[in-house]
C-alpha atoms as a PDB file:
ATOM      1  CA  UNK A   1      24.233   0.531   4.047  1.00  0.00           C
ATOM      2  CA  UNK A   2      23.532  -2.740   2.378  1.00  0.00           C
ATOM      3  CA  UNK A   3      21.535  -4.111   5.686  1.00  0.00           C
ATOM      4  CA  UNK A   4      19.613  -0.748   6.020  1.00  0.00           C
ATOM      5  CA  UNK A   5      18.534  -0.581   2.362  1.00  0.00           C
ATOM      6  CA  UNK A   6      17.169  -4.567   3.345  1.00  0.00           C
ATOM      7  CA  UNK A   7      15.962  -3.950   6.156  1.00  0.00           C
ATOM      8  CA  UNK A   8      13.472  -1.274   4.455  1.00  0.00           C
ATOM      9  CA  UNK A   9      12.595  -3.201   1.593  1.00  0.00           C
ATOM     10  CA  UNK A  10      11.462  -6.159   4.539  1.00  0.00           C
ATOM     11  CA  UNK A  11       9.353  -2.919   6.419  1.00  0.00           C
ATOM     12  CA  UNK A  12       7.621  -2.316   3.327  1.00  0.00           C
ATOM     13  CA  UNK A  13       7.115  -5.912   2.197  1.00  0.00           C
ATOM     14  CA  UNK A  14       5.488  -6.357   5.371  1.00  0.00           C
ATOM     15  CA  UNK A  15       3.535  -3.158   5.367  1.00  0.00           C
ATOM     16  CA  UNK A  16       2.516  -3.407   1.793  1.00  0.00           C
ATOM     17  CA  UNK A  17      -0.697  -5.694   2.604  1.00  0.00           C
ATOM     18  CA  UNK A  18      -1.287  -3.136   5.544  1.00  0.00           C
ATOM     19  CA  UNK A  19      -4.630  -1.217   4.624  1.00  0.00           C
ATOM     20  CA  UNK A  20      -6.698   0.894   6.779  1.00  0.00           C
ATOM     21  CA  UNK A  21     -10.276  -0.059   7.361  1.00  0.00           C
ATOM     22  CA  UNK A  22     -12.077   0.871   4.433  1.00  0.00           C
ATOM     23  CA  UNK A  23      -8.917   1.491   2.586  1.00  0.00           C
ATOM     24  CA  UNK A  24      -8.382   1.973  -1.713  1.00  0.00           C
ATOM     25  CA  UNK A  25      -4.940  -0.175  -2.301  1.00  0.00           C
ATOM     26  CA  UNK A  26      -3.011   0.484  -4.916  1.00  0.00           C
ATOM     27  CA  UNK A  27      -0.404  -1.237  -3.989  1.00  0.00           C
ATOM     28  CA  UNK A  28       0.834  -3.881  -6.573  1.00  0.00           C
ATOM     29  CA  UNK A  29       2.495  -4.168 -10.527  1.00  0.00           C
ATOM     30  CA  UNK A  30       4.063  -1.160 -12.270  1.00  0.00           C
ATOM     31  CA  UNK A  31       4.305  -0.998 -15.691  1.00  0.00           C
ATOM     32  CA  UNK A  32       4.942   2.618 -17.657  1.00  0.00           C
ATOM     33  CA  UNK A  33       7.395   5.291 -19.706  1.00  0.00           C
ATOM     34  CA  UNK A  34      10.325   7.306 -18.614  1.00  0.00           C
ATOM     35  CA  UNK A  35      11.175  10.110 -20.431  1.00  0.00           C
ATOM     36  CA  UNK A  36      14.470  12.110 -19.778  1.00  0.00           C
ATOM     37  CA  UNK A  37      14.265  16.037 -20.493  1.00  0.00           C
ATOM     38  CA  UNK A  38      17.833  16.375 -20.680  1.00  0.00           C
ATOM     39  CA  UNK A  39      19.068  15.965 -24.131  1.00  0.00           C
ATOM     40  CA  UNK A  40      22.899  15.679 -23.514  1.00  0.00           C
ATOM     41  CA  UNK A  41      21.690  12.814 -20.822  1.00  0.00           C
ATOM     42  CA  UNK A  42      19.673  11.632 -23.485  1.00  0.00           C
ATOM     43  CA  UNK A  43      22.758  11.744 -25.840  1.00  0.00           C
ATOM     44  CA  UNK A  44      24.768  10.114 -23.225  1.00  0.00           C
ATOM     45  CA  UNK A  45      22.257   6.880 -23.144  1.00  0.00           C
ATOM     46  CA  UNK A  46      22.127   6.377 -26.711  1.00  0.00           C
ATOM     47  CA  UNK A  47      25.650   6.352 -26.843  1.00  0.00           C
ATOM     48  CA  UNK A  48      26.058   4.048 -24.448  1.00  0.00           C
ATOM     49  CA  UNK A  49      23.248   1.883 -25.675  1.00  0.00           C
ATOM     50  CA  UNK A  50      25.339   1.510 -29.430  1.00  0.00           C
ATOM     51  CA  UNK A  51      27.981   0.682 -27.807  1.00  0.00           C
ATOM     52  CA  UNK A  52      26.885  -2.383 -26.620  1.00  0.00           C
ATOM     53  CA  UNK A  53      24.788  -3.093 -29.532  1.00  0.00           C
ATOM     54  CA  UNK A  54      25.603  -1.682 -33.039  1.00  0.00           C
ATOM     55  CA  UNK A  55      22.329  -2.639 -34.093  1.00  0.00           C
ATOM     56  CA  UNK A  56      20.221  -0.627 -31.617  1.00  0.00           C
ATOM     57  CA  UNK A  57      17.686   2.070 -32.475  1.00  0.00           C
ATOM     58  CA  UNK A  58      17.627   4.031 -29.013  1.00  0.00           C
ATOM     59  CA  UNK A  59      15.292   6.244 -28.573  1.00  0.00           C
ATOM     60  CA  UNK A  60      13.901   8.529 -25.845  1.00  0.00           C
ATOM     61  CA  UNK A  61      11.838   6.808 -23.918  1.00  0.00           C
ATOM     62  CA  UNK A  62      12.918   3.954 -21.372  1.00  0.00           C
ATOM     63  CA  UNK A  63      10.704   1.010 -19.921  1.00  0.00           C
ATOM     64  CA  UNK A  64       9.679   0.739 -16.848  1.00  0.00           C
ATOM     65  CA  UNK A  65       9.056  -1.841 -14.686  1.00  0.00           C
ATOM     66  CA  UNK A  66       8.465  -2.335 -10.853  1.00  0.00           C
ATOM     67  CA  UNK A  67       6.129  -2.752  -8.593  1.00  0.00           C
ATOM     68  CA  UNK A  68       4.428  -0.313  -5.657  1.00  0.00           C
ATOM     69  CA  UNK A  69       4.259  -0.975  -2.019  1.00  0.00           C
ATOM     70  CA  UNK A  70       2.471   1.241   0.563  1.00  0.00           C
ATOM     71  CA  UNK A  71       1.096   1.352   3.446  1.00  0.00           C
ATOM     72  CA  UNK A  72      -1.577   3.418   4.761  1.00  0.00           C
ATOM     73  CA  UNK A  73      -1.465   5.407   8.123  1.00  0.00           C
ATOM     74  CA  UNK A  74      -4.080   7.558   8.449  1.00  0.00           C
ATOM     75  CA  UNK A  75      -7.648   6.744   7.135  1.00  0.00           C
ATOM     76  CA  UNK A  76     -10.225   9.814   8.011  1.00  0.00           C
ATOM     77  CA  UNK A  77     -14.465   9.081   8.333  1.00  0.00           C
ATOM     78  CA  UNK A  78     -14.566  10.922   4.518  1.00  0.00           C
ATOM     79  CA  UNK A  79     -12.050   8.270   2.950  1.00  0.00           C
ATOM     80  CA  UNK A  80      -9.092  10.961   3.015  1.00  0.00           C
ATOM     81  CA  UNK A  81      -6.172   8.367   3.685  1.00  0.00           C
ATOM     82  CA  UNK A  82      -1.397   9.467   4.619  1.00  0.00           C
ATOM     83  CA  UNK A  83       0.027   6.958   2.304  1.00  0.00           C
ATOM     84  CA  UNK A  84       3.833   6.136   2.611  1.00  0.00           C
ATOM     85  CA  UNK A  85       4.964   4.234  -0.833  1.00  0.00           C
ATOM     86  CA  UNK A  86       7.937   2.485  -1.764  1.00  0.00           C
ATOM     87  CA  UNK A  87       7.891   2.464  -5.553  1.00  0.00           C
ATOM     88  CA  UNK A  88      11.648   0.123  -6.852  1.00  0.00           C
ATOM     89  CA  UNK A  89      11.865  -0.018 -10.336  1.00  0.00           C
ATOM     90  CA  UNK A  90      13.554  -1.289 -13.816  1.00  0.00           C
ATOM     91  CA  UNK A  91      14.484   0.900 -15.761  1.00  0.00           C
ATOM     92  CA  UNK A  92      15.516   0.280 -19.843  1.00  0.00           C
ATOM     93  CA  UNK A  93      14.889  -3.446 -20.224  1.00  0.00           C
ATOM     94  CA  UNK A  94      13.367  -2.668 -23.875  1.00  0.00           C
ATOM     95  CA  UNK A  95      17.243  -1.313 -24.689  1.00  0.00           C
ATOM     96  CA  UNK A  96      18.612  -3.792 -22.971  1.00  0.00           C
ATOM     97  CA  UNK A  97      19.451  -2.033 -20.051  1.00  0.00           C
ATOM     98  CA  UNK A  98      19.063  -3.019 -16.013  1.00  0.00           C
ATOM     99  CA  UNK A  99      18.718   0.498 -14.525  1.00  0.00           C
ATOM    100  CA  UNK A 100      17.806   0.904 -10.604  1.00  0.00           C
ATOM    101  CA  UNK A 101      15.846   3.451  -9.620  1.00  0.00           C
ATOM    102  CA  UNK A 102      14.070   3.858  -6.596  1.00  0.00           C
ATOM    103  CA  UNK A 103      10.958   6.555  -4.723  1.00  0.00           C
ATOM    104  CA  UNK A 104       9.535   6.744  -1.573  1.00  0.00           C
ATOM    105  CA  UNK A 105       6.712   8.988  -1.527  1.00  0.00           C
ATOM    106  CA  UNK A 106       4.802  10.650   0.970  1.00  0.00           C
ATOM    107  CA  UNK A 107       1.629  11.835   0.542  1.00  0.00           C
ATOM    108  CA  UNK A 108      -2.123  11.865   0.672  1.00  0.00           C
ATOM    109  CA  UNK A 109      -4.903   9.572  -1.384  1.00  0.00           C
ATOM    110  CA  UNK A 110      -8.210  11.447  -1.836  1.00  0.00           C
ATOM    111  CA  UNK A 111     -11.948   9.927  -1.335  1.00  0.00           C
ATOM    112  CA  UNK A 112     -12.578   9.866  -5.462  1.00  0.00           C
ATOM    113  CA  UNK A 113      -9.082   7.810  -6.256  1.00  0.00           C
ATOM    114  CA  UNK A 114      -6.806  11.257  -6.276  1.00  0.00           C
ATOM    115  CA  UNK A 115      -3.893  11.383  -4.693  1.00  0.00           C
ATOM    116  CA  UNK A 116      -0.537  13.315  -4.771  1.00  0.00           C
ATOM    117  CA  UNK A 117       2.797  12.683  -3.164  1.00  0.00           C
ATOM    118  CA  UNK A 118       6.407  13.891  -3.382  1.00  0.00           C
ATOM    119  CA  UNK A 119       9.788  12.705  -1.967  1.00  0.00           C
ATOM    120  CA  UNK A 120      13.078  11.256  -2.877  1.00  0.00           C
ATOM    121  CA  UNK A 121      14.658   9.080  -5.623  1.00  0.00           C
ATOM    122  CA  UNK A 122      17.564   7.289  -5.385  1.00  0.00           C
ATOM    123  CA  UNK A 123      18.713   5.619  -9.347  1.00  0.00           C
ATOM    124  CA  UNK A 124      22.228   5.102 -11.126  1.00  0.00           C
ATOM    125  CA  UNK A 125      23.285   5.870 -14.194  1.00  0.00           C
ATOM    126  CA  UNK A 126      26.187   5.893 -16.423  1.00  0.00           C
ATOM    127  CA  UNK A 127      29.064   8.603 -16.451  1.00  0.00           C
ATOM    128  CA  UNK A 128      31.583   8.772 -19.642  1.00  0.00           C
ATOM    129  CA  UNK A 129      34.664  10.722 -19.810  1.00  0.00           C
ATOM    130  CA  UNK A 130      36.613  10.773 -22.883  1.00  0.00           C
ATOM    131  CA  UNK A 131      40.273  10.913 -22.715  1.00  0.00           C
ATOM    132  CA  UNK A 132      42.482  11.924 -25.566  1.00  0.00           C
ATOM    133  CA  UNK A 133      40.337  12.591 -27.839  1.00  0.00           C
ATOM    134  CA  UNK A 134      40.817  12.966 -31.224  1.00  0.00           C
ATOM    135  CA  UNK A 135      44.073  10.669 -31.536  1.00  0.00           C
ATOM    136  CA  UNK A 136      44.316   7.183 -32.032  1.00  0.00           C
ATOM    137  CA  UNK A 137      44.492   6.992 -28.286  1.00  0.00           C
ATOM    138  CA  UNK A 138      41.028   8.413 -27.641  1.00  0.00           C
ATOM    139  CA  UNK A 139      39.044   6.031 -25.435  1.00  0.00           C
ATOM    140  CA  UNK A 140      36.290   6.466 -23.302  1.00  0.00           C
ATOM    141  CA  UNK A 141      35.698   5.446 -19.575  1.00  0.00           C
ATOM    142  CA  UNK A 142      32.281   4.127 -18.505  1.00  0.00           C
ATOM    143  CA  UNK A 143      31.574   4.151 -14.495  1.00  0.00           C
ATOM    144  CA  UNK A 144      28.274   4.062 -13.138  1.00  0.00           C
ATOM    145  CA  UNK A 145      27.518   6.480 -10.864  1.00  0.00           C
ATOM    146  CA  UNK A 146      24.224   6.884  -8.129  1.00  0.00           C
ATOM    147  CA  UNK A 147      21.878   9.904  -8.775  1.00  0.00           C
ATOM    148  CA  UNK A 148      19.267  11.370  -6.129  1.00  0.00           C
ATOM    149  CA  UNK A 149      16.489  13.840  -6.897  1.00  0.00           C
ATOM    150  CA  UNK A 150      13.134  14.661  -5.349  1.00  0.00           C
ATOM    151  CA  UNK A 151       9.974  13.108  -6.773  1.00  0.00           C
ATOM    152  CA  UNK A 152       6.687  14.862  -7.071  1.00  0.00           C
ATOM    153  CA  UNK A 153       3.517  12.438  -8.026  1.00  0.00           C
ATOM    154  CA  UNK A 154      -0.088  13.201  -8.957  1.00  0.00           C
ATOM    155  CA  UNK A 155      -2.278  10.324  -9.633  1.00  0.00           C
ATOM    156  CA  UNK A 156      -5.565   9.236  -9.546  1.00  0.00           C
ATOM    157  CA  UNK A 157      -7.230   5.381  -9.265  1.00  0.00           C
ATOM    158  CA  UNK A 158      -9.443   4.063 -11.209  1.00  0.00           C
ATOM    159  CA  UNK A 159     -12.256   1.411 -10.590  1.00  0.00           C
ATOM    160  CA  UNK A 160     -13.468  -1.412 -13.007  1.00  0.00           C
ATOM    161  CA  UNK A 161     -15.483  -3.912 -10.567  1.00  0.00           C
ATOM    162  CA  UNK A 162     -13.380  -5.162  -8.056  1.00  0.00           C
ATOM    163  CA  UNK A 163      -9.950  -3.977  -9.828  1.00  0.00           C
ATOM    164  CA  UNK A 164      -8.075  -0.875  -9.531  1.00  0.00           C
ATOM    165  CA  UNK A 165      -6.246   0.579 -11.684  1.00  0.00           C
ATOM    166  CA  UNK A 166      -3.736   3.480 -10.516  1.00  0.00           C
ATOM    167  CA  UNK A 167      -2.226   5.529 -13.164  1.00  0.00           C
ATOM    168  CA  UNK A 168       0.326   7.955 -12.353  1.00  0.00           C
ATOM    169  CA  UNK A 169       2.147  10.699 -14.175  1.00  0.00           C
ATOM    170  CA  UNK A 170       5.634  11.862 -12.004  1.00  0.00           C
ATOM    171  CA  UNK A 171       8.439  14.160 -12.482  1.00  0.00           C
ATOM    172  CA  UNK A 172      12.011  13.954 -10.862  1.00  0.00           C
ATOM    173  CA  UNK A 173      13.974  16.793 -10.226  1.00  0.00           C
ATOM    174  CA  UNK A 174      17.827  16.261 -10.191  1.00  0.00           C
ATOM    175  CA  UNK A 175      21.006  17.933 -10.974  1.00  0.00           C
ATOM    176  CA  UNK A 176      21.077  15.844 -14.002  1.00  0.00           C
ATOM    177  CA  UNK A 177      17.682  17.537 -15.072  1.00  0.00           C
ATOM    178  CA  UNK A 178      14.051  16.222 -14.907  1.00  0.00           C
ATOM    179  CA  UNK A 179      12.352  12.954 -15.807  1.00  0.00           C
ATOM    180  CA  UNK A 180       9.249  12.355 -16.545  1.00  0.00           C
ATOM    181  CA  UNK A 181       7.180   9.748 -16.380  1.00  0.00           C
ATOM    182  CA  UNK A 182       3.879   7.889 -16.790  1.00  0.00           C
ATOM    183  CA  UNK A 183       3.254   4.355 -14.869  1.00  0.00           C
ATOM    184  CA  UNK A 184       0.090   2.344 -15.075  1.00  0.00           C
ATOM    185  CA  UNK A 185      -1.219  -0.804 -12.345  1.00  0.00           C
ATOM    186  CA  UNK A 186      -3.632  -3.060 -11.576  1.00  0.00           C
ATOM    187  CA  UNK A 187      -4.703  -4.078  -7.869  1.00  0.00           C
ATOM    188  CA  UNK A 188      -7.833  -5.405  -6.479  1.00  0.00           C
END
């Protein structure tokens, strides 16, 4: 599993400079908000966040951080372009938190910067069971555990000059709940 999941990240490294003629990249830094609609998930994470720090204010929204690859396979004569995108990110670093997630999307990148996508999402998270609780045994057992949903995307790019700037607002749909979220970028 290990040498599939690197041998895709290579593909997309490799592909992620790959633009058809006359292309719009966005390809490039990630930088955005994740919000969980789930409030016993939300519960779940602050918990887990004061446990590791007494002194943390938690709160419902989690960094992110990342970065976007894609590659382009279709480019039509009116700018319509197939985009395949490979989206890892950081999740949490404000609470001090290292959480994986990872989309590839499928989809389609309009003339005027529009685009919309969906596909899947592979992240972890954190799973706590308590055991005897309410005694002077009670303790609780942390395991992470891997989570995949489907992703849906609508975005649209922006131009300033020669920069881009793609900002995109996605939802995740798992059997945790959804998650919402908001990522900004910057390209040329």
């Amino acid at each position: 599993m290990k040498k599939i999941a690197m041998l895709l990240a290579g593909m997309f490294l490799a592909a992620s400079s790959a633009r058809a003629e006359g292309g719009l990249s966005s390809g490039g830094p990630r930088v955005g908000l994740i919000y969980q609609t789930n409030k016993s998930v939300r519960s779940q994470l602050s918990e887990y966040v004061k446990s590791r720090n007494k002194e943390a204010k938690p709160h419902p929204m989690l960094s992110a951080f990342g970065w976007q690859f894609e590659y382009e396979y279709l480019n039509t004569e009116g700018g319509t372009t197939g985009l395949m995108e490979f989206v890892p990110l950081v999740l949490g670093l404000d609470m001090g938190l290292a959480i994986p997630s990872i989309n590839t999307v499928i989809g389609v990148r309009f003339a005027d910067g529009l685009e919309i996508g969906c596909g899947p999402n592979f992240s972890t998270g954190v799973k706590e069971t308590v055991h005897d609780a309410g005694t002077p045994d009670e303790h609780i057992d942390r395991k992470t555990v891997a989570g995949v949903g489907m992703v849906g995307v609508i975005g649209k790019t922006l131009k300033a000059g020669q920069m881009n700037f793609p900002v995109n607002l996605a939802a995740v749909w798992s059997d945790t709940g959804t998650t919402v979220s908001i990522l900004l970028g910057w390209t040329r």
